[in-house]
Each structure stands twice: as structure tokens, then as C-alpha cells.
PDB file of N, CA and C in Angstrom:
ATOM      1  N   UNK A   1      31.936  78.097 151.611  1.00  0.00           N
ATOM      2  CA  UNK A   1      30.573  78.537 151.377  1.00  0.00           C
ATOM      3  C   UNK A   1      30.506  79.191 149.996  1.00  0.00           C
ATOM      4  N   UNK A   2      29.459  79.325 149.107  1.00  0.00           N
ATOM      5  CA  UNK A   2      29.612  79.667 147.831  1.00  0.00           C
ATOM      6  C   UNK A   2      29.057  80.985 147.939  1.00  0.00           C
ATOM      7  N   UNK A   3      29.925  81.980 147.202  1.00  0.00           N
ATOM      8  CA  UNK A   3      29.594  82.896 147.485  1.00  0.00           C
ATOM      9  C   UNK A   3      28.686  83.540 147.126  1.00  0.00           C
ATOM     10  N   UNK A   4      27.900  83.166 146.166  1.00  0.00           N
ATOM     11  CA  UNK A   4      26.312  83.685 146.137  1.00  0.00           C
ATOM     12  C   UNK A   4      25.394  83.774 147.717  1.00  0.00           C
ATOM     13  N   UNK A   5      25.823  82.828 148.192  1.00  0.00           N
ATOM     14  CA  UNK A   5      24.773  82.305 149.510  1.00  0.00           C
ATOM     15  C   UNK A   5      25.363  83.157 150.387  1.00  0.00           C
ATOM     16  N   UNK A   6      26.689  83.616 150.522  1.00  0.00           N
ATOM     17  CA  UNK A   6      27.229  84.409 151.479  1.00  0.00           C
ATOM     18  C   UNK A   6      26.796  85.511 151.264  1.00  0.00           C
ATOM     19  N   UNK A   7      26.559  86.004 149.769  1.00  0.00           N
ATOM     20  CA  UNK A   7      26.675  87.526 149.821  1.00  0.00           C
ATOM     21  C   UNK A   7      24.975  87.295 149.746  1.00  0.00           C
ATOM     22  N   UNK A   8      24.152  86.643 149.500  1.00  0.00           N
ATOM     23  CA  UNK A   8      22.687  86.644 149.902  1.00  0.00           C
ATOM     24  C   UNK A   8      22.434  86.770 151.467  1.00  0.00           C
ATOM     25  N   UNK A   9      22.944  86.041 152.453  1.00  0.00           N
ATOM     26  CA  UNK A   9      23.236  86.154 153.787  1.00  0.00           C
ATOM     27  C   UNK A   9      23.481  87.678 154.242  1.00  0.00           C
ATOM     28  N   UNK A  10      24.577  88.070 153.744  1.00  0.00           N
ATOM     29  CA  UNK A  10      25.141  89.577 154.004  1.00  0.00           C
ATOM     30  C   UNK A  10      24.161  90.598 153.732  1.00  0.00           C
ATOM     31  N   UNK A  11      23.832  90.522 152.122  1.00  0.00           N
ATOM     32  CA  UNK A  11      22.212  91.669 152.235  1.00  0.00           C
ATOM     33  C   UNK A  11      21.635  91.500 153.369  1.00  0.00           C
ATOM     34  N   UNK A  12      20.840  89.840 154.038  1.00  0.00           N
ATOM     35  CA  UNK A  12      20.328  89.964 154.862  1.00  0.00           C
ATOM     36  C   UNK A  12      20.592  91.029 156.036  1.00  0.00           C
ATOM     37  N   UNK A  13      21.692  90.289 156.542  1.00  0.00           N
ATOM     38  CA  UNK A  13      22.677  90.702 157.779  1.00  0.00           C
ATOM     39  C   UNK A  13      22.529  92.812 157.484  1.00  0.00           C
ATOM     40  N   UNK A  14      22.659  92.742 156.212  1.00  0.00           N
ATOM     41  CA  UNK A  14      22.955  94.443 155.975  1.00  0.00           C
ATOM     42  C   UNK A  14      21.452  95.429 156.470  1.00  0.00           C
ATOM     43  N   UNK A  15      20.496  94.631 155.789  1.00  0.00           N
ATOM     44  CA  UNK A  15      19.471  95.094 155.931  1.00  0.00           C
ATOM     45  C   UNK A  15      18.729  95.170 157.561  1.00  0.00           C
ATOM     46  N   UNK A  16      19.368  94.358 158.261  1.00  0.00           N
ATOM     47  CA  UNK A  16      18.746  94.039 159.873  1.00  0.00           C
ATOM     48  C   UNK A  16      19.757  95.391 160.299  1.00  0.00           C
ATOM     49  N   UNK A  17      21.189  95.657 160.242  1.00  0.00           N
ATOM     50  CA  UNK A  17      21.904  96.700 160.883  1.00  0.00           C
ATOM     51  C   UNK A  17      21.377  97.905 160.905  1.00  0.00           C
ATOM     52  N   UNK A  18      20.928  98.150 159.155  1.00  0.00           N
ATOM     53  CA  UNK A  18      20.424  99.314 158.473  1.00  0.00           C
ATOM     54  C   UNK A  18      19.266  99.559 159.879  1.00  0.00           C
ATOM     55  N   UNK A  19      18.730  98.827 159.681  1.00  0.00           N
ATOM     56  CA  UNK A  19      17.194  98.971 160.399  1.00  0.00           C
ATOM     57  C   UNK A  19      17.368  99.246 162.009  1.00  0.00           C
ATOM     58  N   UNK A  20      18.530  98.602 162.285  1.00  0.00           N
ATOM     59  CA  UNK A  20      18.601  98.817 163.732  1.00  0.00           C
ATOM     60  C   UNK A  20      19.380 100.428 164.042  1.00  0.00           C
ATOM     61  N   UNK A  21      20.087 100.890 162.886  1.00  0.00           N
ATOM     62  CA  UNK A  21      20.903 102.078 162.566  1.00  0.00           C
ATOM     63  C   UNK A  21      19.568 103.041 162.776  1.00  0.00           C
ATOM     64  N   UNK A  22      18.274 102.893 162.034  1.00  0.00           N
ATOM     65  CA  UNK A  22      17.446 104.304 161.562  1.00  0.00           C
ATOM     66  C   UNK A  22      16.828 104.126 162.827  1.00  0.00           C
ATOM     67  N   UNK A  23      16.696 102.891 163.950  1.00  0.00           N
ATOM     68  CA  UNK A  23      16.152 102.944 165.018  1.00  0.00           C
ATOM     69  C   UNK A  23      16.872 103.927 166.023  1.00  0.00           C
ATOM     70  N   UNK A  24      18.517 104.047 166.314  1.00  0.00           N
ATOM     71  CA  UNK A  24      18.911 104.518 167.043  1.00  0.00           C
ATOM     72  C   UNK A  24      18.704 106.418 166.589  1.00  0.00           C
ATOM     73  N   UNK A  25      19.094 106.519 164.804  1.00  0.00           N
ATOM     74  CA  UNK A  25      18.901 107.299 164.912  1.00  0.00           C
ATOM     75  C   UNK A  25      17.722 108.315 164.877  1.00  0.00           C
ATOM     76  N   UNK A  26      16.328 107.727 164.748  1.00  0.00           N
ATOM     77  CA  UNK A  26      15.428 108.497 165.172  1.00  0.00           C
ATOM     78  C   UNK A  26      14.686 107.827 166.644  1.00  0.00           C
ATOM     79  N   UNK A  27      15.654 108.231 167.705  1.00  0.00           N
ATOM     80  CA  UNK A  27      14.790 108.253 168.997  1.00  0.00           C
ATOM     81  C   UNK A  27      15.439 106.955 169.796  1.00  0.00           C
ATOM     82  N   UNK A  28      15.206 106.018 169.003  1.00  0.00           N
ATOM     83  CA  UNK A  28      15.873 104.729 170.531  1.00  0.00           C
ATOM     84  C   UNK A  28      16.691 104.466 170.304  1.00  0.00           C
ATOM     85  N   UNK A  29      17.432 105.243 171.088  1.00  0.00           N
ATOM     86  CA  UNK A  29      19.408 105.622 171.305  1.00  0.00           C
ATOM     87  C   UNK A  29      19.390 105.118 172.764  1.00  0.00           C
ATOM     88  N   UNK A  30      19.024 104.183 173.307  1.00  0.00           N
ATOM     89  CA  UNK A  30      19.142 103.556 174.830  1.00  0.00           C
ATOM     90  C   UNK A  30      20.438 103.186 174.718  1.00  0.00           C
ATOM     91  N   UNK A  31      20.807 102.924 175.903  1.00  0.00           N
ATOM     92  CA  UNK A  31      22.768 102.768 175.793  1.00  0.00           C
ATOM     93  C   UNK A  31      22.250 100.968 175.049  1.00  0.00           C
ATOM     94  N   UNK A  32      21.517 100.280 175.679  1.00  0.00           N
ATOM     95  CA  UNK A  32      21.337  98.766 175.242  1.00  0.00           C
ATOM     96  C   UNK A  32      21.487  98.631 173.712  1.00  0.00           C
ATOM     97  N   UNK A  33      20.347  99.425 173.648  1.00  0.00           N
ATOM     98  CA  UNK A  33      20.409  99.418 171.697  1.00  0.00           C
ATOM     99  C   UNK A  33      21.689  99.987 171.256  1.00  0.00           C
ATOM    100  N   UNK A  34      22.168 101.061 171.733  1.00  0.00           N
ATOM    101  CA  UNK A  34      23.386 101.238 171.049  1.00  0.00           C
ATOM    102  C   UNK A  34      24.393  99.981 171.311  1.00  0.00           C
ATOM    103  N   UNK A  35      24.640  99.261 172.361  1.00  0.00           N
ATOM    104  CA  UNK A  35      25.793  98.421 172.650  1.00  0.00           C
ATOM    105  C   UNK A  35      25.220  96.761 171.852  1.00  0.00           C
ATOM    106  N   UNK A  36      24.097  97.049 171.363  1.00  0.00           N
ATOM    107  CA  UNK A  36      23.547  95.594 170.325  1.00  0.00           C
ATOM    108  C   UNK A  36      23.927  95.671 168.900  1.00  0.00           C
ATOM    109  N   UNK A  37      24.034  97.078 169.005  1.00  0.00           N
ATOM    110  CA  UNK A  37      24.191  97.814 167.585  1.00  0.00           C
ATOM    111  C   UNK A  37      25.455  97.649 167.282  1.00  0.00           C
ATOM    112  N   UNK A  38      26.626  98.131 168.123  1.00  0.00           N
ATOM    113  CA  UNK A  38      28.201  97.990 168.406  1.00  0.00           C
ATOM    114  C   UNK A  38      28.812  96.656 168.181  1.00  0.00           C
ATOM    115  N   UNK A  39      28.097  95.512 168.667  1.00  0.00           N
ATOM    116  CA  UNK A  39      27.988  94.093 168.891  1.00  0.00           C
ATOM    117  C   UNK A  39      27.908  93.749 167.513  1.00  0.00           C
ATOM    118  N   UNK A  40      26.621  94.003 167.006  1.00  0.00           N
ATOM    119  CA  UNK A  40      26.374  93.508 165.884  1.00  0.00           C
ATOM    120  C   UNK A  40      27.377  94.106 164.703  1.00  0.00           C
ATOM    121  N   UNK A  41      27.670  95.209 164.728  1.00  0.00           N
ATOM    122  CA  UNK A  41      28.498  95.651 163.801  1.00  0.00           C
ATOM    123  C   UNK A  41      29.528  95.224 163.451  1.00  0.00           C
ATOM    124  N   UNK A  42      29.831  94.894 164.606  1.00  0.00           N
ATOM    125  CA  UNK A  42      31.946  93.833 165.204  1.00  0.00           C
ATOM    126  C   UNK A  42      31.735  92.566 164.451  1.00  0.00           C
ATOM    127  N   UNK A  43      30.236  92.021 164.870  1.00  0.00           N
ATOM    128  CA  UNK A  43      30.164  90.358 164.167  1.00  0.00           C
ATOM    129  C   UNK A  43      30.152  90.682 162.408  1.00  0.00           C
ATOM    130  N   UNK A  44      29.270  91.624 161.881  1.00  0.00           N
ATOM    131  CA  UNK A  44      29.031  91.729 160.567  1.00  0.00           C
ATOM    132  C   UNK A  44      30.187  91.412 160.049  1.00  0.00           C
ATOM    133  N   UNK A  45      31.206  93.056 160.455  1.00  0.00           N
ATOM    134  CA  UNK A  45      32.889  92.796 159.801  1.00  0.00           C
ATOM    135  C   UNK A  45      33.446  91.047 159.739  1.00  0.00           C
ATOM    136  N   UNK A  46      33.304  91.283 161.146  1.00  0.00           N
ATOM    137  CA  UNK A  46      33.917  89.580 161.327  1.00  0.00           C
ATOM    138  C   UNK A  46      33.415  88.526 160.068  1.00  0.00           C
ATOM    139  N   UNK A  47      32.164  88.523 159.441  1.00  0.00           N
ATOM    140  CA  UNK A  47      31.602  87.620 158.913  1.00  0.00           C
ATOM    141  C   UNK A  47      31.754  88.262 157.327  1.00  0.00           C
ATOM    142  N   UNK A  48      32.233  89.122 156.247  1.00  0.00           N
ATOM    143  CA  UNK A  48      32.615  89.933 155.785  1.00  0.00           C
ATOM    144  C   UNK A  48      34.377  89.288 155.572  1.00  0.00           C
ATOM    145  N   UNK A  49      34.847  89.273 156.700  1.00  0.00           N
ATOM    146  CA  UNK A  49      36.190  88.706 156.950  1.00  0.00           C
ATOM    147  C   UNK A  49      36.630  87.641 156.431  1.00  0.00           C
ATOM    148  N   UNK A  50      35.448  86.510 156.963  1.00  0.00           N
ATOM    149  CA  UNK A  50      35.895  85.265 157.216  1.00  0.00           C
ATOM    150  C   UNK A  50      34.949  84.536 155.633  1.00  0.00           C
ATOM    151  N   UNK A  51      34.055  84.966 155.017  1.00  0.00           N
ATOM    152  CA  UNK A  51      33.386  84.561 154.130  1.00  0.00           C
ATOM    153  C   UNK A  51      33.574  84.906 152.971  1.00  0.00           C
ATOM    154  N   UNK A  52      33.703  86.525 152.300  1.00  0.00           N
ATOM    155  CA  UNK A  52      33.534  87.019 151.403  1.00  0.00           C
ATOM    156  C   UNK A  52      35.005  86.829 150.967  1.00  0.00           C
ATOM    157  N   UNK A  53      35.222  86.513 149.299  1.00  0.00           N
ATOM    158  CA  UNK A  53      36.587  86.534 148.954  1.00  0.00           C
ATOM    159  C   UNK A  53      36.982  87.648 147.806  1.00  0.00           C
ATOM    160  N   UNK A  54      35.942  88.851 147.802  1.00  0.00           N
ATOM    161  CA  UNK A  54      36.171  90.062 147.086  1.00  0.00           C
ATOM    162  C   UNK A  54      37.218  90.785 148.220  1.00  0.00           C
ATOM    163  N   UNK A  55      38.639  91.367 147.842  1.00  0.00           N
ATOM    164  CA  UNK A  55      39.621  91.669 148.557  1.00  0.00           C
ATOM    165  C   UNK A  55      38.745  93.600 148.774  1.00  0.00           C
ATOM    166  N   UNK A  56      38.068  93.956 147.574  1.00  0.00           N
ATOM    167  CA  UNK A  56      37.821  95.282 147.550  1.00  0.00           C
ATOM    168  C   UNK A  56      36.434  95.339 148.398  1.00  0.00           C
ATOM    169  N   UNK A  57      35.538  94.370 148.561  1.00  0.00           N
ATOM    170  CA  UNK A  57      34.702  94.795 149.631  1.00  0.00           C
ATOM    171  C   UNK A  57      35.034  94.304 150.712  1.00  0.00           C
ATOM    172  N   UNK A  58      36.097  93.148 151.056  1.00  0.00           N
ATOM    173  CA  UNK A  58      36.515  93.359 152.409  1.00  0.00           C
ATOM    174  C   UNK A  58      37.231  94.589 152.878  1.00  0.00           C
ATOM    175  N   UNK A  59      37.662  95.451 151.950  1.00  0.00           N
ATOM    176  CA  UNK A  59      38.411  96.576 152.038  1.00  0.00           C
ATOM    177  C   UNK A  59      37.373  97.820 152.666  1.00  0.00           C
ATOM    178  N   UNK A  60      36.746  97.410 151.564  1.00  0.00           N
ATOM    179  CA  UNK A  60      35.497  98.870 151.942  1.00  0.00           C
ATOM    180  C   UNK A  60      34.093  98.642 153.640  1.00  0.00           C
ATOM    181  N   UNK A  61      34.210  97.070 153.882  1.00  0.00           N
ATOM    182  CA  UNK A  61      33.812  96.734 155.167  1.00  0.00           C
ATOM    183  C   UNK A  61      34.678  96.916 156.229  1.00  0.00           C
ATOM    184  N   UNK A  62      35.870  96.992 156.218  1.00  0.00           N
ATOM    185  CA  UNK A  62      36.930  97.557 157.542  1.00  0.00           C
ATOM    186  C   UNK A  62      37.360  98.451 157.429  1.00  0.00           C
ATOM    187  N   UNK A  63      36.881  99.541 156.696  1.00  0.00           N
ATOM    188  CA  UNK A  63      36.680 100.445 156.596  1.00  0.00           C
ATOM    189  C   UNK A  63      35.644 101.874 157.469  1.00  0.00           C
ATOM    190  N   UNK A  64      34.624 100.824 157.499  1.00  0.00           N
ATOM    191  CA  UNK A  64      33.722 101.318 158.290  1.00  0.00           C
ATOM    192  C   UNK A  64      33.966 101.291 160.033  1.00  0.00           C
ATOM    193  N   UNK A  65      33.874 102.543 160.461  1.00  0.00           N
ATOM    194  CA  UNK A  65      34.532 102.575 161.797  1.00  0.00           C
ATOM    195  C   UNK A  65      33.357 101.823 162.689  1.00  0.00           C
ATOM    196  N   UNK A  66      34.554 101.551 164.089  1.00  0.00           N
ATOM    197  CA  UNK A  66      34.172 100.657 165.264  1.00  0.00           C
ATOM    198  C   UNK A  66      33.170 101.789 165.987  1.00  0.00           C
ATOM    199  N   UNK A  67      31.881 101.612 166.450  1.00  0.00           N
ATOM    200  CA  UNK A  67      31.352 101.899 167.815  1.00  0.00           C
ATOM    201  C   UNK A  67      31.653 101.857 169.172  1.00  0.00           C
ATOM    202  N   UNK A  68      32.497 102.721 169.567  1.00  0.00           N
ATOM    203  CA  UNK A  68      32.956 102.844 171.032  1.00  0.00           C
ATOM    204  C   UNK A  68      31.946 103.436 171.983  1.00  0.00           C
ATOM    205  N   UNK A  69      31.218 102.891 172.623  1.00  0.00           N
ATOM    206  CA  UNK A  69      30.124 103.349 173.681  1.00  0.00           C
ATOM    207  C   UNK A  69      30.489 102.495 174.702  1.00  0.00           C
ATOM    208  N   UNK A  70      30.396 103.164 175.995  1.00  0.00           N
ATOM    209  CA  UNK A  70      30.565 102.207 176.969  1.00  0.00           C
ATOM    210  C   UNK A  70      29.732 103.101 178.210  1.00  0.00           C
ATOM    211  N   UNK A  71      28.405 102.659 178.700  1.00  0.00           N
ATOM    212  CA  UNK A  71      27.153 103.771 179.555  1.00  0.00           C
ATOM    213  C   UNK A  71      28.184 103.774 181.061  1.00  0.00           C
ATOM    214  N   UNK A  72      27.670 104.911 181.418  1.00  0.00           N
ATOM    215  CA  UNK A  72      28.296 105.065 182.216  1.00  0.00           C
ATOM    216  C   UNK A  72      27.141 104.875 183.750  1.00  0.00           C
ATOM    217  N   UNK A  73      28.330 104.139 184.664  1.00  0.00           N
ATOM    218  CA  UNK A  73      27.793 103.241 185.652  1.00  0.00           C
ATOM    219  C   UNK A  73      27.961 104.312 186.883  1.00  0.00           C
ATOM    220  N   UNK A  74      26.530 104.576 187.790  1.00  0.00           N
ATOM    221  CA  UNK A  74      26.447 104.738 188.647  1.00  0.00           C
ATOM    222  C   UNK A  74      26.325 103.868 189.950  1.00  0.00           C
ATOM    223  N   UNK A  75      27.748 104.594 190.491  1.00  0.00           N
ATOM    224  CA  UNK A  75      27.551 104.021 192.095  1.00  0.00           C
ATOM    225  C   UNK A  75      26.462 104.377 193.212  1.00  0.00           C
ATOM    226  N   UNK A  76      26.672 103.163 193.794  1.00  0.00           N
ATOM    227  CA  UNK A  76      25.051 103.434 194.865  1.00  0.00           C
ATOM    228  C   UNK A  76      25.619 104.794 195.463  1.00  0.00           C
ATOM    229  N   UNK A  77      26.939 105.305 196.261  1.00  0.00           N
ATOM    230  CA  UNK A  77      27.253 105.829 196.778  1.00  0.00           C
ATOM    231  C   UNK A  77      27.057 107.371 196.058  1.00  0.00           C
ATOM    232  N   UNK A  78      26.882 107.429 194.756  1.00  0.00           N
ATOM    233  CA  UNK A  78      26.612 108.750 194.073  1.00  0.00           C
ATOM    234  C   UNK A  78      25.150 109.000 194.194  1.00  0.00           C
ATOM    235  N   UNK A  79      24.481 107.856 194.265  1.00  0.00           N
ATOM    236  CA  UNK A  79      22.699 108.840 194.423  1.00  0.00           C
ATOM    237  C   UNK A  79      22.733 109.501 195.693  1.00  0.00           C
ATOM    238  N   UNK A  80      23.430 109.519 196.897  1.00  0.00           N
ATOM    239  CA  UNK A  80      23.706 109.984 198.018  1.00  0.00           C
ATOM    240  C   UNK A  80      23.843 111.374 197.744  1.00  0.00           C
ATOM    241  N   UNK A  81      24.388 111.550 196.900  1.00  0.00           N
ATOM    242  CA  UNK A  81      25.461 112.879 196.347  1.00  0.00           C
ATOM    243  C   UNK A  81      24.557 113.301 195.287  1.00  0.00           C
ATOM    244  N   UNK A  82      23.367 114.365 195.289  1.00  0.00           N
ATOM    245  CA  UNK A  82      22.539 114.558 194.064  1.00  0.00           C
ATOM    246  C   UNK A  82      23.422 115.256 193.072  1.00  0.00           C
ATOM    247  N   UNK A  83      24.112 115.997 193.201  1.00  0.00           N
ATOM    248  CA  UNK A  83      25.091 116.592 192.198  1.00  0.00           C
ATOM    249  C   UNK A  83      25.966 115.382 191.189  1.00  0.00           C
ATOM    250  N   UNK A  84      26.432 114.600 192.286  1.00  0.00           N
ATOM    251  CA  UNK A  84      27.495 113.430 190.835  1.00  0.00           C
ATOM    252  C   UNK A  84      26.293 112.520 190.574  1.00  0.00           C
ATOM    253  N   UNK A  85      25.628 112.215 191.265  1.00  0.00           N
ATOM    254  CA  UNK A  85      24.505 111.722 190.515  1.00  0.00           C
ATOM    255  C   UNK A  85      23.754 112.074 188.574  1.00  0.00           C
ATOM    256  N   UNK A  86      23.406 113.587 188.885  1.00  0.00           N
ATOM    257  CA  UNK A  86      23.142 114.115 187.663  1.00  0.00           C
ATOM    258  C   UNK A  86      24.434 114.128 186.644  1.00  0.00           C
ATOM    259  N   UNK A  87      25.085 114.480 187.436  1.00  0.00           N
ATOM    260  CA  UNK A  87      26.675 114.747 186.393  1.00  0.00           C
ATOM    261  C   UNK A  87      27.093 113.624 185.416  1.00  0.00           C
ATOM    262  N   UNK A  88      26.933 112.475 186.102  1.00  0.00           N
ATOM    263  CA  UNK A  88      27.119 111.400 185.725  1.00  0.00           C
ATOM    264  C   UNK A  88      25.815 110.883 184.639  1.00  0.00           C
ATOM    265  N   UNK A  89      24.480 111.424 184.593  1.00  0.00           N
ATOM    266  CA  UNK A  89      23.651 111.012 184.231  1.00  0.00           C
ATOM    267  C   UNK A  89      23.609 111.780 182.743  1.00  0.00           C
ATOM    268  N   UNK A  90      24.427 113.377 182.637  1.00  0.00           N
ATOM    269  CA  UNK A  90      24.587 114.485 181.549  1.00  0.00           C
ATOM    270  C   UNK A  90      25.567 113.201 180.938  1.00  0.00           C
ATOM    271  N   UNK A  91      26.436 113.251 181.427  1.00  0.00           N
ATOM    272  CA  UNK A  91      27.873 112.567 180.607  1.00  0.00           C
ATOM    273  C   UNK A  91      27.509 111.434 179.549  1.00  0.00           C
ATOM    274  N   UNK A  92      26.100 110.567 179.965  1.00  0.00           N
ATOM    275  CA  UNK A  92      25.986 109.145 179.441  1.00  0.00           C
ATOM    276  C   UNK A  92      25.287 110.336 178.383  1.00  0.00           C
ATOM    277  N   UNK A  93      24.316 111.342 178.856  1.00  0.00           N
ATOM    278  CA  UNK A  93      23.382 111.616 177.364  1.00  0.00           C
ATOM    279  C   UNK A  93      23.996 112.213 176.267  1.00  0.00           C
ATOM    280  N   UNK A  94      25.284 113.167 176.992  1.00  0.00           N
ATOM    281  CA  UNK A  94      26.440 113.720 175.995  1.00  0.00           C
ATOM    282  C   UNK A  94      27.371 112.243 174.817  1.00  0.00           C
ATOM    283  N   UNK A  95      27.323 111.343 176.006  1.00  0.00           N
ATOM    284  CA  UNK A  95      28.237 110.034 175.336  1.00  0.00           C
ATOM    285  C   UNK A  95      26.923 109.455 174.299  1.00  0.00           C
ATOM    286  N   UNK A  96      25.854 109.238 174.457  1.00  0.00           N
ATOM    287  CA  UNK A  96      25.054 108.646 173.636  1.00  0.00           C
ATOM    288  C   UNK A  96      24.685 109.625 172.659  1.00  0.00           C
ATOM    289  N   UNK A  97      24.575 110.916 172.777  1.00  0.00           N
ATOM    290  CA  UNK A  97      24.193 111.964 171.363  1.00  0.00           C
ATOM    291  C   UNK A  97      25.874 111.908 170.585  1.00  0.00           C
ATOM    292  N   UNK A  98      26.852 111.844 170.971  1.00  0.00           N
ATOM    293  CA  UNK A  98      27.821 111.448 170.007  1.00  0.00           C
ATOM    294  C   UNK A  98      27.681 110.481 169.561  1.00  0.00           C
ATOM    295  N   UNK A  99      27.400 109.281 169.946  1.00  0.00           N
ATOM    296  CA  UNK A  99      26.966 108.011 169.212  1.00  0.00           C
ATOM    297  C   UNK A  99      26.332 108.209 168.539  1.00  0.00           C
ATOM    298  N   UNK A 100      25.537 108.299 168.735  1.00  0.00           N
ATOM    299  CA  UNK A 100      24.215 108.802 167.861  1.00  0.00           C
ATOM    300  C   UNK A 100      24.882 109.228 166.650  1.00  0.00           C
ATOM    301  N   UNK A 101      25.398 110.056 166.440  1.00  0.00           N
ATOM    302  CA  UNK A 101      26.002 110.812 165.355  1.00  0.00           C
ATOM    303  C   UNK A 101      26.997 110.143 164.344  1.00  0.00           C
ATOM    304  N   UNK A 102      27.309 109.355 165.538  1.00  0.00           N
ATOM    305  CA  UNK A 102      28.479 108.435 164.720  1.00  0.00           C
ATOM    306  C   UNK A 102      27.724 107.383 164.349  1.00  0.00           C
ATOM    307  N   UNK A 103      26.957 106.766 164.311  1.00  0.00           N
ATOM    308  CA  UNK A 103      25.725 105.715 163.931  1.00  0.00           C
ATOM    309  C   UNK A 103      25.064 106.179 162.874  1.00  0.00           C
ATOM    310  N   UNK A 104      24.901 107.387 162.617  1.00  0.00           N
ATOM    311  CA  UNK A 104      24.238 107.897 161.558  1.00  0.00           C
ATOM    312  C   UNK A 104      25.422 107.953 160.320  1.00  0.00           C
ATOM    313  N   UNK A 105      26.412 107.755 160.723  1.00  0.00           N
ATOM    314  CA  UNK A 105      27.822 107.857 159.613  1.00  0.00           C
ATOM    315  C   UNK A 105      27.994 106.758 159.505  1.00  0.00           C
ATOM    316  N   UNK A 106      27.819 105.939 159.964  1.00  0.00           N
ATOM    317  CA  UNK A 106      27.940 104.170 159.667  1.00  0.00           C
ATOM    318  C   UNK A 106      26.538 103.817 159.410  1.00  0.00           C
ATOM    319  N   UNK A 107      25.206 104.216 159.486  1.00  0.00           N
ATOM    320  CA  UNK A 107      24.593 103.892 158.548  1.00  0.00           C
ATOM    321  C   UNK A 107      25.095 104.343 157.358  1.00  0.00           C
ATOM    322  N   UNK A 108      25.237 105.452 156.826  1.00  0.00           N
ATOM    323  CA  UNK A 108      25.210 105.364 155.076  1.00  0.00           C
ATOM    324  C   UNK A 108      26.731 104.509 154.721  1.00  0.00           C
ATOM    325  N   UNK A 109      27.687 104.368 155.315  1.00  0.00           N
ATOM    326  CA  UNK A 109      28.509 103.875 154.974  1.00  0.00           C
ATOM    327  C   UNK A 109      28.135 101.704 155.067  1.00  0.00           C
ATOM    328  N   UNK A 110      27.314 101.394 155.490  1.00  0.00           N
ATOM    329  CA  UNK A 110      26.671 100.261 155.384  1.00  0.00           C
ATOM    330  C   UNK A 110      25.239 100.115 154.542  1.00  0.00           C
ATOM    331  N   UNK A 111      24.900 101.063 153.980  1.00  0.00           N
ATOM    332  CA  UNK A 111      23.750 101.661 152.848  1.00  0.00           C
ATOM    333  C   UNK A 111      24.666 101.395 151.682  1.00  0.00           C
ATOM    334  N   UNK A 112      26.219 101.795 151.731  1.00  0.00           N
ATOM    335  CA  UNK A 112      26.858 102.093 150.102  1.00  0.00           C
ATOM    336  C   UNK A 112      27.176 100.567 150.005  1.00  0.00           C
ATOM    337  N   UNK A 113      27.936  99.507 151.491  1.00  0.00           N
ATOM    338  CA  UNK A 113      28.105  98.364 151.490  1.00  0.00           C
ATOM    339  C   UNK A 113      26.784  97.163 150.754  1.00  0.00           C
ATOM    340  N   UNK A 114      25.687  97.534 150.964  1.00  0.00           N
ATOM    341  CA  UNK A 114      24.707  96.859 151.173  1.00  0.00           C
ATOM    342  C   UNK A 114      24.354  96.513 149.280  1.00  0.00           C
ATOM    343  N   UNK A 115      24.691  98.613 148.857  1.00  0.00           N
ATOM    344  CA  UNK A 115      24.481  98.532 147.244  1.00  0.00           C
ATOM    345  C   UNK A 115      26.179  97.434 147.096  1.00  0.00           C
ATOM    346  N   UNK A 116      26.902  97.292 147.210  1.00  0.00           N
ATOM    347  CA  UNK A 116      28.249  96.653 146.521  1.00  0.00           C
ATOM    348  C   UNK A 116      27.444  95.527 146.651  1.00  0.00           C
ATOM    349  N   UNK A 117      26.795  94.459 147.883  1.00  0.00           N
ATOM    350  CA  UNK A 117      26.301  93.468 148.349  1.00  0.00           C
ATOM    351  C   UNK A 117      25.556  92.947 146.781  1.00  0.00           C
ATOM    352  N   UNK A 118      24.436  93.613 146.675  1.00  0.00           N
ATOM    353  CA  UNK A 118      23.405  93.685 145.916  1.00  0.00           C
ATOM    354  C   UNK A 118      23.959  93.362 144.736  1.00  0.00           C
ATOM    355  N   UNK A 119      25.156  94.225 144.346  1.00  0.00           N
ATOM    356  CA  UNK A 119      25.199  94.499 142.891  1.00  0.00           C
ATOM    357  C   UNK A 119      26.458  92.917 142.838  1.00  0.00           C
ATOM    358  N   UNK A 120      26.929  92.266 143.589  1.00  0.00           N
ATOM    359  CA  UNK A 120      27.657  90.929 143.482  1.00  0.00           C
ATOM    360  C   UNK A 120      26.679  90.195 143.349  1.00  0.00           C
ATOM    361  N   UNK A 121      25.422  90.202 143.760  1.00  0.00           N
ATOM    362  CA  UNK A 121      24.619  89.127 143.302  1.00  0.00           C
ATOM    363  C   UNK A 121      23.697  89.171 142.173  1.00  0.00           C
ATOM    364  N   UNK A 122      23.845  90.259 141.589  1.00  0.00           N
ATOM    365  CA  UNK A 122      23.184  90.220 140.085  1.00  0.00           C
ATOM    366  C   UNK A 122      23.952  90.082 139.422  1.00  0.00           C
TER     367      UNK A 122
END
């Protein structure tokens, strides 16, 4: 693939993450959006990997850390139990406000990617 078209692709690709990044972090932090967000992030690298033949921005793209979220699943047998019920329900909002946080650190670190992006194609 020539790499003009790749790294035109990649702004794209950069600019959809960005956007899905300022979504989680002001307000829709749903475990879904975060685990589309996680998803998408894994494919970006991957495509970064397999396309781009600058050794220093593949460097500075695996660089950028992985999204580990995984919501936490209630059993039928816990709504029985109103106590592990809630407990379980604190834990996902504690697990998603760390995300959160960590999403906001991989946006700007895919903001600085996006300027390297930019500045290969001028």
C-alpha cells in the first residue's frame, strides 16, 4: 500500500478514536463504549503495525497503552442478595472511572500520534 494512502487512512482512523476518546471522557463511559473503544484501539495498533513503514512511529504507536476493562457480570443469584448485588454494581463504576482516566491518557497520546500522522503527509 503506498504510504501516502496509509497514512491518509490513519488520520482518518485517528480522528474517529479521538472522537470516540472525548465521548467516553465527557459522560458516555458505558462499559459498551468503553469495550468499542478498547477494540478499536487493539485494531488501530494492529493497522499502524502491519502498514506504516516509519520504524519511529510504529515505535511511538505501541507505545500507547492497552485498555483493560472487562464489566463486571451479575449473577441472577446476586439480585437475590441486595447487598452483592450493589457491591458488584460500585466495583463496575469504580472499574469504569479508572478507565475513564486511563482513556483520557490515551487520548492525548493519540492527539500527539495523529500530529506525527499529519505532519508525514505534508
Amino acid at each position: 500500500m503506498d504510504q501516502e494512502k496509509a497514512y491518509s487512512l490513519l488520520n482518518r482512523q485517528l480522528t474517529d478514536i479521538l472522537a470516540n476518546a472525548e465521548r467516553i471522557v465527557n459522560g458516555n463511559d458505558s462499559a459498551e463504549e468503553i469495550e468499542s473503544f478498547a477494540r478499536y484501539s487493539l485494531e488501530l495498533k494492529r493497522y499502524v503495525n502491519e502498514r506504516i513503514e516509519n520504524e519511529e512511529f510504529k515505535k511511538a504507536a505501541n507505545e500507547i497503552p492497552d485498555i483493560n476493562y472487562k464489566r463486571t457480570q451479575i449473577q441472577i443469584w446476586q439480585y437475590l442478595i441486595l447487598p452483592a448485588w450493589w457491591i458488584n454494581l460500585y466495583k463496575d463504576y469504580q472499574a469504569r472511572q479508572k478507565t475513564k482516566h486511563e482513556v483520557n491518557l490515551v487520548r492525548g497520546k493519540y492527539a500527539s500520534l495523529q500530529l506525527l500522522a499529519k505532519s508525514q503527509l505534508n
